[in-house]
Protein backbone atom coordinates (compact mmCIF):
# COMPACT_ATOMS: atom_id res chain seq x y z
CA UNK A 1 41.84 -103.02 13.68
CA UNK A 2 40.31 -104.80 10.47
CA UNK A 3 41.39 -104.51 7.41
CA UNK A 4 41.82 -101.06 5.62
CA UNK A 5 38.18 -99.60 4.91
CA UNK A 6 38.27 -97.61 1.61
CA UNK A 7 35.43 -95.06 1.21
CA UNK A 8 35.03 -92.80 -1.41
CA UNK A 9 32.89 -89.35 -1.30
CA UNK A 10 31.27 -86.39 -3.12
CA UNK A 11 33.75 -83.38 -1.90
CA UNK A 12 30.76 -81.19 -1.59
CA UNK A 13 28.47 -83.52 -0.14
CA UNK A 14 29.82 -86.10 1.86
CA UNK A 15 27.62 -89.00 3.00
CA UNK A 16 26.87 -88.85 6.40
CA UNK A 17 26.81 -92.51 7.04
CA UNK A 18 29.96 -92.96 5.43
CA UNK A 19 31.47 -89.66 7.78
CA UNK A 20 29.84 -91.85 10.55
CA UNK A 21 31.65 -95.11 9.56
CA UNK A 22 35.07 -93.06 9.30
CA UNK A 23 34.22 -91.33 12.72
CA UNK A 24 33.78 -95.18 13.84
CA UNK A 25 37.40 -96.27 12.90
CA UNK A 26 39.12 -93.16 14.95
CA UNK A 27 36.59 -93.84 17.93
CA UNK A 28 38.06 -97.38 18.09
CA UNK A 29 41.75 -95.82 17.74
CA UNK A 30 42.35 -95.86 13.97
CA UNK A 31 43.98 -93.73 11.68
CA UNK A 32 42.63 -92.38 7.99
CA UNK A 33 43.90 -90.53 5.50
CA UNK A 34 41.14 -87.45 4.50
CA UNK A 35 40.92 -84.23 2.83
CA UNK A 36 41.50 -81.20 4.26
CA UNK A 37 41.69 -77.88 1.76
CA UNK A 38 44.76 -78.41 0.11
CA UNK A 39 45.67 -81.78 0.91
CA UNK A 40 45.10 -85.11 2.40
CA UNK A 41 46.03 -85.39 6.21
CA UNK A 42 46.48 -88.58 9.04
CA UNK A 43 43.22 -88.24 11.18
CA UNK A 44 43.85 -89.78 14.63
CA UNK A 45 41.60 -89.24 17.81
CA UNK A 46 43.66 -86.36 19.75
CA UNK A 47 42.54 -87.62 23.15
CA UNK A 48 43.62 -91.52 22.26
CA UNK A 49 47.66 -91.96 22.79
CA UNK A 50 47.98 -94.60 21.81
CA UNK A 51 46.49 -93.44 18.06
CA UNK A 52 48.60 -90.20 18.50
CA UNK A 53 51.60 -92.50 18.39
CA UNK A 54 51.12 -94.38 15.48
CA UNK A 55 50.56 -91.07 13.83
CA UNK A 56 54.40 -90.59 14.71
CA UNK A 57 55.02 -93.47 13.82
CA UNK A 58 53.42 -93.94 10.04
CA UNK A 59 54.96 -90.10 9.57
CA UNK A 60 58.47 -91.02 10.80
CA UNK A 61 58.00 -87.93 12.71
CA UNK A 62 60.65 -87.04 15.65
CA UNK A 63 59.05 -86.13 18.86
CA UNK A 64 59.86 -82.43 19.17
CA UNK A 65 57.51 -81.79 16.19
CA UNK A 66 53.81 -80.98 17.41
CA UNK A 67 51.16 -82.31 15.90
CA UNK A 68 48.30 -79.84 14.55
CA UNK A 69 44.39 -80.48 16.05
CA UNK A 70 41.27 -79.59 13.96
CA UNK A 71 37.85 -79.16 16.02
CA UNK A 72 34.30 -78.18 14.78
CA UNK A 73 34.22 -75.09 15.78
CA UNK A 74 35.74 -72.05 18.55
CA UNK A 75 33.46 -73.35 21.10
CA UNK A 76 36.31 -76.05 21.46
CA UNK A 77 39.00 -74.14 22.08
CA UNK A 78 38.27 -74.14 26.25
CA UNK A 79 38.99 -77.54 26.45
CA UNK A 80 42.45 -77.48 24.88
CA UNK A 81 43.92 -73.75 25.28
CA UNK A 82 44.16 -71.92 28.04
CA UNK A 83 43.61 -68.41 26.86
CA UNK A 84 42.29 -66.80 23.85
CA UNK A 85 43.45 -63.42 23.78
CA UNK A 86 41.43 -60.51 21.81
CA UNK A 87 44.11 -60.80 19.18
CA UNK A 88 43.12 -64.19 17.99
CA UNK A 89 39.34 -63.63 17.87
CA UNK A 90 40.09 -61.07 15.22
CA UNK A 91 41.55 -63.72 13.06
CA UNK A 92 39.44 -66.38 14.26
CA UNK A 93 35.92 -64.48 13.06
CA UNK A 94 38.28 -63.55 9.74
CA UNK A 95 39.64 -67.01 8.26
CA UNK A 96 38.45 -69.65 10.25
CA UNK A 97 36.86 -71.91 8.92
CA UNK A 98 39.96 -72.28 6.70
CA UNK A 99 43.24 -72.10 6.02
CA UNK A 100 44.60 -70.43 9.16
CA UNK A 101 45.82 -72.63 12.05
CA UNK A 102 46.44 -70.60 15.36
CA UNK A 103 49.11 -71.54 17.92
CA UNK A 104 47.43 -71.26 21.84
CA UNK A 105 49.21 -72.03 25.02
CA UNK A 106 48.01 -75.60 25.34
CA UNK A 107 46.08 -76.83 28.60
CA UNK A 108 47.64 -79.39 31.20
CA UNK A 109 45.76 -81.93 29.96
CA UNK A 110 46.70 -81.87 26.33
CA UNK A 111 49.45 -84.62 25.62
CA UNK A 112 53.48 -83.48 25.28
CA UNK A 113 53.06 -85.82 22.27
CA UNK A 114 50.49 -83.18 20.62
CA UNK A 115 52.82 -79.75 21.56
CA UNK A 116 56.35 -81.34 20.80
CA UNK A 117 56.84 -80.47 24.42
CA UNK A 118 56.76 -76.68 23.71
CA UNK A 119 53.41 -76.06 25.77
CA UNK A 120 51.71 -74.82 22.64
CA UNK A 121 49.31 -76.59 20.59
CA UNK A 122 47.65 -75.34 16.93
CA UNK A 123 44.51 -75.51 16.27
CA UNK A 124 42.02 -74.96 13.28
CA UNK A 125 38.96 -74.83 12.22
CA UNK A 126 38.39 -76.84 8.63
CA UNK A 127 36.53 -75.79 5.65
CA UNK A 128 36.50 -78.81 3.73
CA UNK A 129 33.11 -80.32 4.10
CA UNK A 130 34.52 -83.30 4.51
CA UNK A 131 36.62 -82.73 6.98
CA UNK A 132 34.34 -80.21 8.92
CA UNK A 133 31.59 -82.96 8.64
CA UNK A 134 34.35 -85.48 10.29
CA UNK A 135 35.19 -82.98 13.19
CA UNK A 136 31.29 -82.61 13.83
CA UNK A 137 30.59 -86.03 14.18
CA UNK A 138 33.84 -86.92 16.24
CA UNK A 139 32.69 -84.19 18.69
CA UNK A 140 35.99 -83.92 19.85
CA UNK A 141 39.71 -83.15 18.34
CA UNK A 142 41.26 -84.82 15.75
CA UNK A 143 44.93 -84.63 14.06
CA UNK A 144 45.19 -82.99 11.05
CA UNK A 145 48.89 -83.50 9.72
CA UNK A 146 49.81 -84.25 6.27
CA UNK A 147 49.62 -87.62 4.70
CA UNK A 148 52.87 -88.14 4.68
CA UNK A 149 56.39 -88.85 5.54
CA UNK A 150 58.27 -86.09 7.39
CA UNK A 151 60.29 -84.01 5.36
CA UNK A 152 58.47 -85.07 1.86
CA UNK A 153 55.91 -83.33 0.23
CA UNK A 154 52.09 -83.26 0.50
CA UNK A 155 49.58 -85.74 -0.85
CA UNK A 156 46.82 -83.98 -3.13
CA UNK A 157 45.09 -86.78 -4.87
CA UNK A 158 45.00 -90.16 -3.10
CA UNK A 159 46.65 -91.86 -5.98
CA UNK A 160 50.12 -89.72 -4.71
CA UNK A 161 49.82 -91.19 -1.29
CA UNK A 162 52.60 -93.75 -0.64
CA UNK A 163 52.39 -97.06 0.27
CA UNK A 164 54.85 -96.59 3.26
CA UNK A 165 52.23 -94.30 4.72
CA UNK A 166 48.54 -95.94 3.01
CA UNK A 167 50.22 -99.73 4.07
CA UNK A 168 49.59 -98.54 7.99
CA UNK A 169 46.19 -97.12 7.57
CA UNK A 170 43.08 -98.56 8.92
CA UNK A 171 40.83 -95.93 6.46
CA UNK A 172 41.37 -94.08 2.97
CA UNK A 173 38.69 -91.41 2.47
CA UNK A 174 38.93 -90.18 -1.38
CA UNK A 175 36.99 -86.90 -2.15
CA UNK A 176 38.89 -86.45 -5.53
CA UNK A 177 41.99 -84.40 -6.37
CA UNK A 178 42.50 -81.44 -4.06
CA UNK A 179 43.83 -77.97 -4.99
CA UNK A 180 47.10 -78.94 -3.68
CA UNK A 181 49.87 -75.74 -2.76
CA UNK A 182 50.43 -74.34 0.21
CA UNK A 183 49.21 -76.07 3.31
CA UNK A 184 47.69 -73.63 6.27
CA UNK A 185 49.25 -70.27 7.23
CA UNK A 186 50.34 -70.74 10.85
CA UNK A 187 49.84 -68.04 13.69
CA UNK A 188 51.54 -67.93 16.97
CA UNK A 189 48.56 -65.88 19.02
CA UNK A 190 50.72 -66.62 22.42
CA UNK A 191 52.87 -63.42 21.64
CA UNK A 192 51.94 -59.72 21.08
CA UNK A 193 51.91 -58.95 18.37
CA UNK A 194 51.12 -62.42 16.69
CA UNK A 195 53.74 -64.02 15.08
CA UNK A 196 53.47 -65.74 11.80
CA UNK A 197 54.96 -69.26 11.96
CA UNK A 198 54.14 -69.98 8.39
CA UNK A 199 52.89 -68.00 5.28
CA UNK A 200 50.30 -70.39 3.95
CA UNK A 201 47.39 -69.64 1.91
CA UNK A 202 46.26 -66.47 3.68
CA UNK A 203 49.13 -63.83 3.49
CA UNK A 204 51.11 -61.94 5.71
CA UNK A 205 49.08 -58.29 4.13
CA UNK A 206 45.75 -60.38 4.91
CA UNK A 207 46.92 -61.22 8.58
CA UNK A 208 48.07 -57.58 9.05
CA UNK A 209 44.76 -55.89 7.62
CA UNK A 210 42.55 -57.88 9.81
CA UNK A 211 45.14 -57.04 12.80
């Protein structure tokens, strides 16, 4: 890969040739650092292993940890879970897009890298615009994981990201300071009733009124 592209966009309105230059770098198996709602995440081309990897290995991440996917929208979901029970279209018509990632039994094809080796793989929609512009043009899945290194807190504004992570990356996409806090509430749909993983920025009382 080139040198490290820098591009810096409106949070509200993103350019769409810059979203295509950024879609560009993952395409040829790069990795960016982007906004998501609450903070700034390693965007990798799910499909690409070789990209997955160096997601791993920028993170310091051991290999039992999954990797979360974001995708433009539920139409997506067939071609990396292999069920979506009743239970998870409730919550998918009630917080997605947004801060809600949803845990599926992951399909054959989907890399052991992606699931930690547990079979499951989460998956979310983005509200961002940035990030749901970046989905849309990829067409496909990309990683969504925190810009950072494992075990140490989130990045919210670029100028927090650190060079042990920023040094390896072939893209920084800026969209200002985020709103920083909790990261996504996570959902485990594969059991009945759902579990909750993680208590993000939708509550448990949210999850259980919608339920």
């Amino acid at each position: 890969m080139p040198k490290m592209v820098r591009w810096k966009l409106s949070a509200t309105a993103p350019d769409p040739n810059t979203i295509n230059d950024m879609a560009q770098v993952i395409r040829k198996g790069g990795v960016i650092a982007f906004p998501t709602s609450t903070l700034y995440g390693l965007g990798a081309d799910a499909t690409n292993t070789r990209a997955v990897e160096r997601i791993f290995d920028i993170k310091g991440r051991q290999a039992h940890q999954p990797l979360l996917l974001l995708i433009r929208d539920r139409s997506c979901l067939p071609e990396i879970v292999r069920e979506i029970p009743p239970r998870a279209v409730r919550l998918m018509e009630a917080f997605w897009p947004g801060g809600m990632t949803l845990v599926f039994h992951a399909r054959d094809r989907v890399s052991d890298r992606l699931t930690g080796g547990t079979g499951k793989i989460g998956v979310r929609v983005p509200k961002h615009p940035v990030a749901a512009a970046l989905v849309s043009e990829l067409a496909g899945p990309l990683t969504g994981t925190s810009a950072n290194l494992s075990g140490k807190g989130g990045c919210w504004d670029i100028s927090c990201l650190e060079d042990a992570v920023s040094d390896q990356l072939d893209g920084v996409a800026d969209a200002g300071t985020l709103q920083g806090g909790r990261g996504s509430t996570v959902v485990d749909v594969t059991v009945d009733p759902p579990r909750i993983l993680r208590e993000g920025t939708i509550s448990e009382k949210e999850i259980r009124s919608v339920l």
